[in-house]
N, C-alpha and C. Protein backbone atom coordinates (compact mmCIF):
# COMPACT_ATOMS: atom_id res chain seq x y z
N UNK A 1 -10.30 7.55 8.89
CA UNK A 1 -9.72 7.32 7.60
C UNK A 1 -8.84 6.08 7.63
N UNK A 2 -8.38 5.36 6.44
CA UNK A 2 -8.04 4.04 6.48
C UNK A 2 -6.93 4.41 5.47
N UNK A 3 -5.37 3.94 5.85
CA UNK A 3 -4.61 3.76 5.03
C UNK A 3 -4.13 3.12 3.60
N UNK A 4 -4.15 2.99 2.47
CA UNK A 4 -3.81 2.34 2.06
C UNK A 4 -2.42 1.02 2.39
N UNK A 5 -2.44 -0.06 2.07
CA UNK A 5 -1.34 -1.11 2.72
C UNK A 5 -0.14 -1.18 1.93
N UNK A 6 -0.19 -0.60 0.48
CA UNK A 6 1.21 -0.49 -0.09
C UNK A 6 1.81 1.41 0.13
N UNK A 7 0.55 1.52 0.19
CA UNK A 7 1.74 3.57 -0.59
C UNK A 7 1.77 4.24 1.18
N UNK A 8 0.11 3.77 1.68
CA UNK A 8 0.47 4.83 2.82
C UNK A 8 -0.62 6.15 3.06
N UNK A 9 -1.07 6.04 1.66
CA UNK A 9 -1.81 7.02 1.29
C UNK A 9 -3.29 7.50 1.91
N UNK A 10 -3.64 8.44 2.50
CA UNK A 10 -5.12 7.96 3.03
C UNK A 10 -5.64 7.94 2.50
N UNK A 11 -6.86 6.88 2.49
CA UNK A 11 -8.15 6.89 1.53
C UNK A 11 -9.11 7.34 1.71
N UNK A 12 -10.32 8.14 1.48
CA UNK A 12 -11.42 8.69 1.94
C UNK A 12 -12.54 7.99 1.49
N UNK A 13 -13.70 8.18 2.57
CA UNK A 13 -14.53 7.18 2.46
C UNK A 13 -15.41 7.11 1.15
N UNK A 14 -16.08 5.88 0.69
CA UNK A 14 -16.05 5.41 -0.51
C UNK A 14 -15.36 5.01 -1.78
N UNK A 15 -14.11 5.54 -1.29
CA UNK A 15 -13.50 5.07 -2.75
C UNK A 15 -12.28 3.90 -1.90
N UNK A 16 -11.44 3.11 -3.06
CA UNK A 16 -10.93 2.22 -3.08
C UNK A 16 -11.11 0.94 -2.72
N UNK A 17 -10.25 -0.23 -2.75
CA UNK A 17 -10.71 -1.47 -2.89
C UNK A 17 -10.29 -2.11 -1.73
N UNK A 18 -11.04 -3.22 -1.16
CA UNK A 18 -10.66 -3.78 -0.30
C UNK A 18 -10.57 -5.44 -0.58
N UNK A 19 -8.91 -5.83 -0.29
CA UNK A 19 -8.65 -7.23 -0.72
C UNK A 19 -8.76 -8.00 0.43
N UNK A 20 -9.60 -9.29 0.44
CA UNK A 20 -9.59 -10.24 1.81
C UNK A 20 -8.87 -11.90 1.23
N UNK A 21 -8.11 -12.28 2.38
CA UNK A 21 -7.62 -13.40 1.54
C UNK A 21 -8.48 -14.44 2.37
N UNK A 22 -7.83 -15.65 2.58
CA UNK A 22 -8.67 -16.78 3.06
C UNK A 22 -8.63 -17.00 4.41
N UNK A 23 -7.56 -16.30 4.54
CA UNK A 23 -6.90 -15.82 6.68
C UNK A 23 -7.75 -15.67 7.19
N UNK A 24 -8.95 -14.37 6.42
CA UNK A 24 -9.02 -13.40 6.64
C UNK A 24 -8.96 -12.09 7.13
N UNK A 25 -7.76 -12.09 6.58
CA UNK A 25 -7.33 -10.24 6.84
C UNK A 25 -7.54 -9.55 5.43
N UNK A 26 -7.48 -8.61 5.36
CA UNK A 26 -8.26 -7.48 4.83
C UNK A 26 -6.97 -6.24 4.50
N UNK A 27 -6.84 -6.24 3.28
CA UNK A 27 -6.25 -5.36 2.71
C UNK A 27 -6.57 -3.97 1.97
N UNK A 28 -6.13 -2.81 2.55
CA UNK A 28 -6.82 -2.06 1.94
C UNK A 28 -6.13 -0.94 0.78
N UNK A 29 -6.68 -0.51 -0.23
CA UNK A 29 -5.79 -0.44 -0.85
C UNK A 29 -6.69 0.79 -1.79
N UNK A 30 -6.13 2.12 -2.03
CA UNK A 30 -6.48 3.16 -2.78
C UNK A 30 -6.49 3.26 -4.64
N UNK A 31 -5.87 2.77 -4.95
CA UNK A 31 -6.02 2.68 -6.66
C UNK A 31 -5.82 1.06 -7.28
N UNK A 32 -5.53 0.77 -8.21
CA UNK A 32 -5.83 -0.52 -8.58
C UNK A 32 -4.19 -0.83 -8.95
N UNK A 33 -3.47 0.56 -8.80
CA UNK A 33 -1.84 0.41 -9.28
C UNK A 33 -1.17 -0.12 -7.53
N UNK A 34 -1.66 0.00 -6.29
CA UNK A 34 -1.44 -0.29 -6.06
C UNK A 34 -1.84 -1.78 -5.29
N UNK A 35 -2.78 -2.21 -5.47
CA UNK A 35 -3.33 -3.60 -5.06
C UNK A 35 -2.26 -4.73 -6.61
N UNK A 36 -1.94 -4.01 -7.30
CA UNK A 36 -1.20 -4.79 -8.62
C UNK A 36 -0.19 -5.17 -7.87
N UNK A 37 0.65 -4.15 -7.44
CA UNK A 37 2.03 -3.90 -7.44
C UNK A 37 2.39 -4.89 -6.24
N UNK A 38 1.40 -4.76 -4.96
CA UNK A 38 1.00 -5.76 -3.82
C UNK A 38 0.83 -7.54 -4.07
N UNK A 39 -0.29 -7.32 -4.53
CA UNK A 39 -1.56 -8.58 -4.92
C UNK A 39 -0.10 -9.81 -6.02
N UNK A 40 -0.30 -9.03 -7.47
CA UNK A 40 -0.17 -9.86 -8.17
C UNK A 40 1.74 -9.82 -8.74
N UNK A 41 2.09 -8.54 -8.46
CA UNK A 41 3.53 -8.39 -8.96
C UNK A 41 4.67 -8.80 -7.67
N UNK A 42 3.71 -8.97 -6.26
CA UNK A 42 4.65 -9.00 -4.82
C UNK A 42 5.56 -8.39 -4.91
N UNK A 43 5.69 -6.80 -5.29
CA UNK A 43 6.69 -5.53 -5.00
C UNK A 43 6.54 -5.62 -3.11
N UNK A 44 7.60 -5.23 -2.82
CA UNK A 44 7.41 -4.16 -1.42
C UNK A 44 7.75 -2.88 -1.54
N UNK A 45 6.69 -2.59 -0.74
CA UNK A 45 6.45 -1.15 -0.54
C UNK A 45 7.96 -0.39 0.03
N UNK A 46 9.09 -1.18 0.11
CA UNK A 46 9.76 0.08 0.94
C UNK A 46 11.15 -0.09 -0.38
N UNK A 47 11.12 -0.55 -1.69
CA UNK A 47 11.87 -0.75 -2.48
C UNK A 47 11.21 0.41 -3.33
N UNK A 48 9.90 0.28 -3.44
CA UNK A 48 8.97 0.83 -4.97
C UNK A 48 9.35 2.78 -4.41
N UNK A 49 9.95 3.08 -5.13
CA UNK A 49 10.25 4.45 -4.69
C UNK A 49 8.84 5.64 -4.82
N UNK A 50 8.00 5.22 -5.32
CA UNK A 50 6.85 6.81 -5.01
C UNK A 50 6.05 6.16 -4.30
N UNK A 51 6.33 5.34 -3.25
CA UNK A 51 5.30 5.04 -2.23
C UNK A 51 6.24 5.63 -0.90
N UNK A 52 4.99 5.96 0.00
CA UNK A 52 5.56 7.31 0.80
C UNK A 52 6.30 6.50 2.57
N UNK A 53 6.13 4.76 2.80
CA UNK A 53 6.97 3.90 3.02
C UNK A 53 8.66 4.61 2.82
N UNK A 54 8.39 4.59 1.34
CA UNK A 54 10.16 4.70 0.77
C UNK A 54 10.38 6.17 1.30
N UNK A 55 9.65 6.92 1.32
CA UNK A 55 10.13 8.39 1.39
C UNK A 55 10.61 8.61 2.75
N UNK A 56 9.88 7.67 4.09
CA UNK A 56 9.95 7.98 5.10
C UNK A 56 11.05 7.62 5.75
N UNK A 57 11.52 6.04 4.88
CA UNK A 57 12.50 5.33 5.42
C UNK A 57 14.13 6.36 5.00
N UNK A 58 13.92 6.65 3.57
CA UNK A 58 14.83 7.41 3.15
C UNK A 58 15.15 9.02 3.95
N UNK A 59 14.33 9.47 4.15
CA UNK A 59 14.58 10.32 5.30
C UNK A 59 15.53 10.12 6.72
N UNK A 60 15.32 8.80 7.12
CA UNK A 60 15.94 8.25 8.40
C UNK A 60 17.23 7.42 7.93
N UNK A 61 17.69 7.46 7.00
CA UNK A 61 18.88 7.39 6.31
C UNK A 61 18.82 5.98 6.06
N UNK A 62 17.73 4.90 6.52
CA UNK A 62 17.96 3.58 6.20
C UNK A 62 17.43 3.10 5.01
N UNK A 63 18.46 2.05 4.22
CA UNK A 63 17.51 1.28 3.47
C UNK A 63 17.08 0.15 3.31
């Protein structure tokens, strides 16, 4: 199984999108809310609070 690169989320095979830039590395990514939030809005994942990044860090008391 392959993680998604913003939430964390696992993806199961066949579904979701995979972004390649010109590096080529390879981004992988489960819904299209989060390749947005990544890709075109440059959120990070450990600010955006329902990505599970934030949940984990918040657990370990850091932010």
């Amino acid at each position: 199984m392959v993680k998604c690169n913003f939430c964390g989320n696992d993806i199961a095979k066949g579904t979701g999108k995979i972004y390649g830039k010109k590096d080529g590395t390879a981004y992988h990514f489960c819904s299209n809310k989060c390749e947005k939030n990544q890709i075109k809005l440059k959120r990070s994942n450990r600010k955006t609070k329902w990505t599970k990044v934030h949940h984990d860090l918040k657990k370990q008391g850091k932010k």
